[in-house]
C-alpha atoms as a PDB file:
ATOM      1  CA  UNK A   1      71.837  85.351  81.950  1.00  0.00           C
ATOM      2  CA  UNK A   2      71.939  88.213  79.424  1.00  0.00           C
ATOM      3  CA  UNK A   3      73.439  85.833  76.838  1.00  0.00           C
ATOM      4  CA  UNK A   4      70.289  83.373  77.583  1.00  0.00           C
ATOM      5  CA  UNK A   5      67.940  86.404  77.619  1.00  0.00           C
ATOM      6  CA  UNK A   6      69.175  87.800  73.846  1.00  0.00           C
ATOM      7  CA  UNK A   7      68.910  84.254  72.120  1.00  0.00           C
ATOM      8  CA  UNK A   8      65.396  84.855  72.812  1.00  0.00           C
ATOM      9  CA  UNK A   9      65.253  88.381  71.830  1.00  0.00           C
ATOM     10  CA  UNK A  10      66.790  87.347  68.585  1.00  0.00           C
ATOM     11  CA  UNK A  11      64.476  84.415  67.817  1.00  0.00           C
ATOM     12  CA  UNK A  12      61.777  87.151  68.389  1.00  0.00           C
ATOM     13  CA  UNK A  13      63.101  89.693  66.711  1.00  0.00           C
ATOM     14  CA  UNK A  14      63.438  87.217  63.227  1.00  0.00           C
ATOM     15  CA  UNK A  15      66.078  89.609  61.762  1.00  0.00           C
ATOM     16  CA  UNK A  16      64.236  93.101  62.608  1.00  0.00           C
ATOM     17  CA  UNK A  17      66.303  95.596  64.507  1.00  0.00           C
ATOM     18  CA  UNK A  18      65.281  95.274  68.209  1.00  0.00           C
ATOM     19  CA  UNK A  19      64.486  98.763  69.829  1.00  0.00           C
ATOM     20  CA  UNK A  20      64.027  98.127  73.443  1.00  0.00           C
ATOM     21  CA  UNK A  21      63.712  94.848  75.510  1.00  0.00           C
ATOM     22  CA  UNK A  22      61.345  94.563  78.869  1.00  0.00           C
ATOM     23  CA  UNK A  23      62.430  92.241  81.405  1.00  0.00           C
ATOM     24  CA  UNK A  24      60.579  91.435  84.675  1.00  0.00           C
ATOM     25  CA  UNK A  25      62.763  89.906  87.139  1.00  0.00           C
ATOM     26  CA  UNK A  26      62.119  88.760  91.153  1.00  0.00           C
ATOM     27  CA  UNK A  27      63.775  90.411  93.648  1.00  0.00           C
ATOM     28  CA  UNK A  28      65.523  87.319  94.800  1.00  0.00           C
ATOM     29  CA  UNK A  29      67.304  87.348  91.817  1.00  0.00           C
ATOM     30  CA  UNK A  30      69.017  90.623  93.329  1.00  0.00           C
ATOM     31  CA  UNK A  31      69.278  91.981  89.575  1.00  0.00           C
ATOM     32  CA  UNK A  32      70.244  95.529  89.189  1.00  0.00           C
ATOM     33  CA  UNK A  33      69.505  97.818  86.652  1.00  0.00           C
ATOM     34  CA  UNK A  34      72.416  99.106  85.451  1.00  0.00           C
ATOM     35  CA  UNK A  35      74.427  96.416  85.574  1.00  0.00           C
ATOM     36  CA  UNK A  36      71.660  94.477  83.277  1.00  0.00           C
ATOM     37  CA  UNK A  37      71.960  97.273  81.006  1.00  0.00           C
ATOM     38  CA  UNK A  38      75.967  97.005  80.687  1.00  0.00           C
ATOM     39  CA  UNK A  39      75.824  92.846  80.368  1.00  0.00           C
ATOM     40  CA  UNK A  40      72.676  93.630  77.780  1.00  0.00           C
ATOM     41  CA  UNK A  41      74.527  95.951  75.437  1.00  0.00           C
ATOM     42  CA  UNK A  42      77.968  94.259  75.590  1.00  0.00           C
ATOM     43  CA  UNK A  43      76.469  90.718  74.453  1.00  0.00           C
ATOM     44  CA  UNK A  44      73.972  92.550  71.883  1.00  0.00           C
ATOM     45  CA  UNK A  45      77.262  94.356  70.280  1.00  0.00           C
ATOM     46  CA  UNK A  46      76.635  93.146  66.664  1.00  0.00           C
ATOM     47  CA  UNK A  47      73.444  91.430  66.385  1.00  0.00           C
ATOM     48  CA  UNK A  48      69.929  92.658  66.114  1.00  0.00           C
ATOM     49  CA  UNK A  49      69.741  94.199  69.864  1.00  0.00           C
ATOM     50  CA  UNK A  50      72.501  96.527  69.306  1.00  0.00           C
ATOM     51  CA  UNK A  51      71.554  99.716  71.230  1.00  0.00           C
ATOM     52  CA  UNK A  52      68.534  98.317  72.364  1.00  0.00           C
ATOM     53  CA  UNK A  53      66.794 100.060  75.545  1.00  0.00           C
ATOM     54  CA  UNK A  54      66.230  97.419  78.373  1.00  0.00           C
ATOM     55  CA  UNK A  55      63.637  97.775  81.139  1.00  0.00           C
ATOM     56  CA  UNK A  56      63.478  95.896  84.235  1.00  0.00           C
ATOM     57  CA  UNK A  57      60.488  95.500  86.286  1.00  0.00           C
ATOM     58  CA  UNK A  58      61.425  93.923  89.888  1.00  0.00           C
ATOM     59  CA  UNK A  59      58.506  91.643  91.057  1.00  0.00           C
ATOM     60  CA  UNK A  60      58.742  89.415  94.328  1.00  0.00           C
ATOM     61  CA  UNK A  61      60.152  86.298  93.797  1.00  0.00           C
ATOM     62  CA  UNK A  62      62.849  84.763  91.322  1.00  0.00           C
ATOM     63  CA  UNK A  63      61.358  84.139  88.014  1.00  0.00           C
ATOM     64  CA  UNK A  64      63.165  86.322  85.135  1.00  0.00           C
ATOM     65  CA  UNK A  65      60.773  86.742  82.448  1.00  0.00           C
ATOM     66  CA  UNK A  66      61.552  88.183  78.679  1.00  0.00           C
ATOM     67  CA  UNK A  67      58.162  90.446  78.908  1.00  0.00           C
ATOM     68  CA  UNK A  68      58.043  91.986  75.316  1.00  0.00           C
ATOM     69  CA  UNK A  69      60.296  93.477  72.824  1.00  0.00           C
ATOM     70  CA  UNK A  70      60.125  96.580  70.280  1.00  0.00           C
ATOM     71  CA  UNK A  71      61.464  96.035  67.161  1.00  0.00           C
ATOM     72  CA  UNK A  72      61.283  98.485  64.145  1.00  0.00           C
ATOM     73  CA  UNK A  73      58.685  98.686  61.964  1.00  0.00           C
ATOM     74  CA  UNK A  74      58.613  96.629  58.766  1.00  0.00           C
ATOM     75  CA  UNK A  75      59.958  99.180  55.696  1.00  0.00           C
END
């Protein structure tokens, strides 16, 4: 899942360094915070989403949704 969720983040992203990541997710999905946060930052090692921040929103169903990301501003 978190290696589906960052190909999007990167394609996002286009090369900027991604600051934090928001992810809504249904309860059935039974996804828990800090264990998205571990999977997140071990597949991000050494791309754009390195150190990224991830929040999860739990809504009722099962969808998992790629909400928004931050990325830093253009230099």
């Amino acid at each position: 899942m978190c290696e589906a969720l960052l190909e999007v983040v990167e394609r996002r992203a286009a090369g900027r360094r991604v600051l934090a990541v928001r992810v809504r997710a249904g309860d059935d999905l039974r996804v828990a915070e800090p264990a998205l946060d571990q999977a997140f930052a071990l597949v991000a090692e050494g791309t754009v989403a390195a150190g990224a921040r991830v929040d999860l929103v739990t809504t009722a169903g099962d969808q998992l949704v790629l909400e928004s990301i931050e990325v830093e501003p253009c230099a």
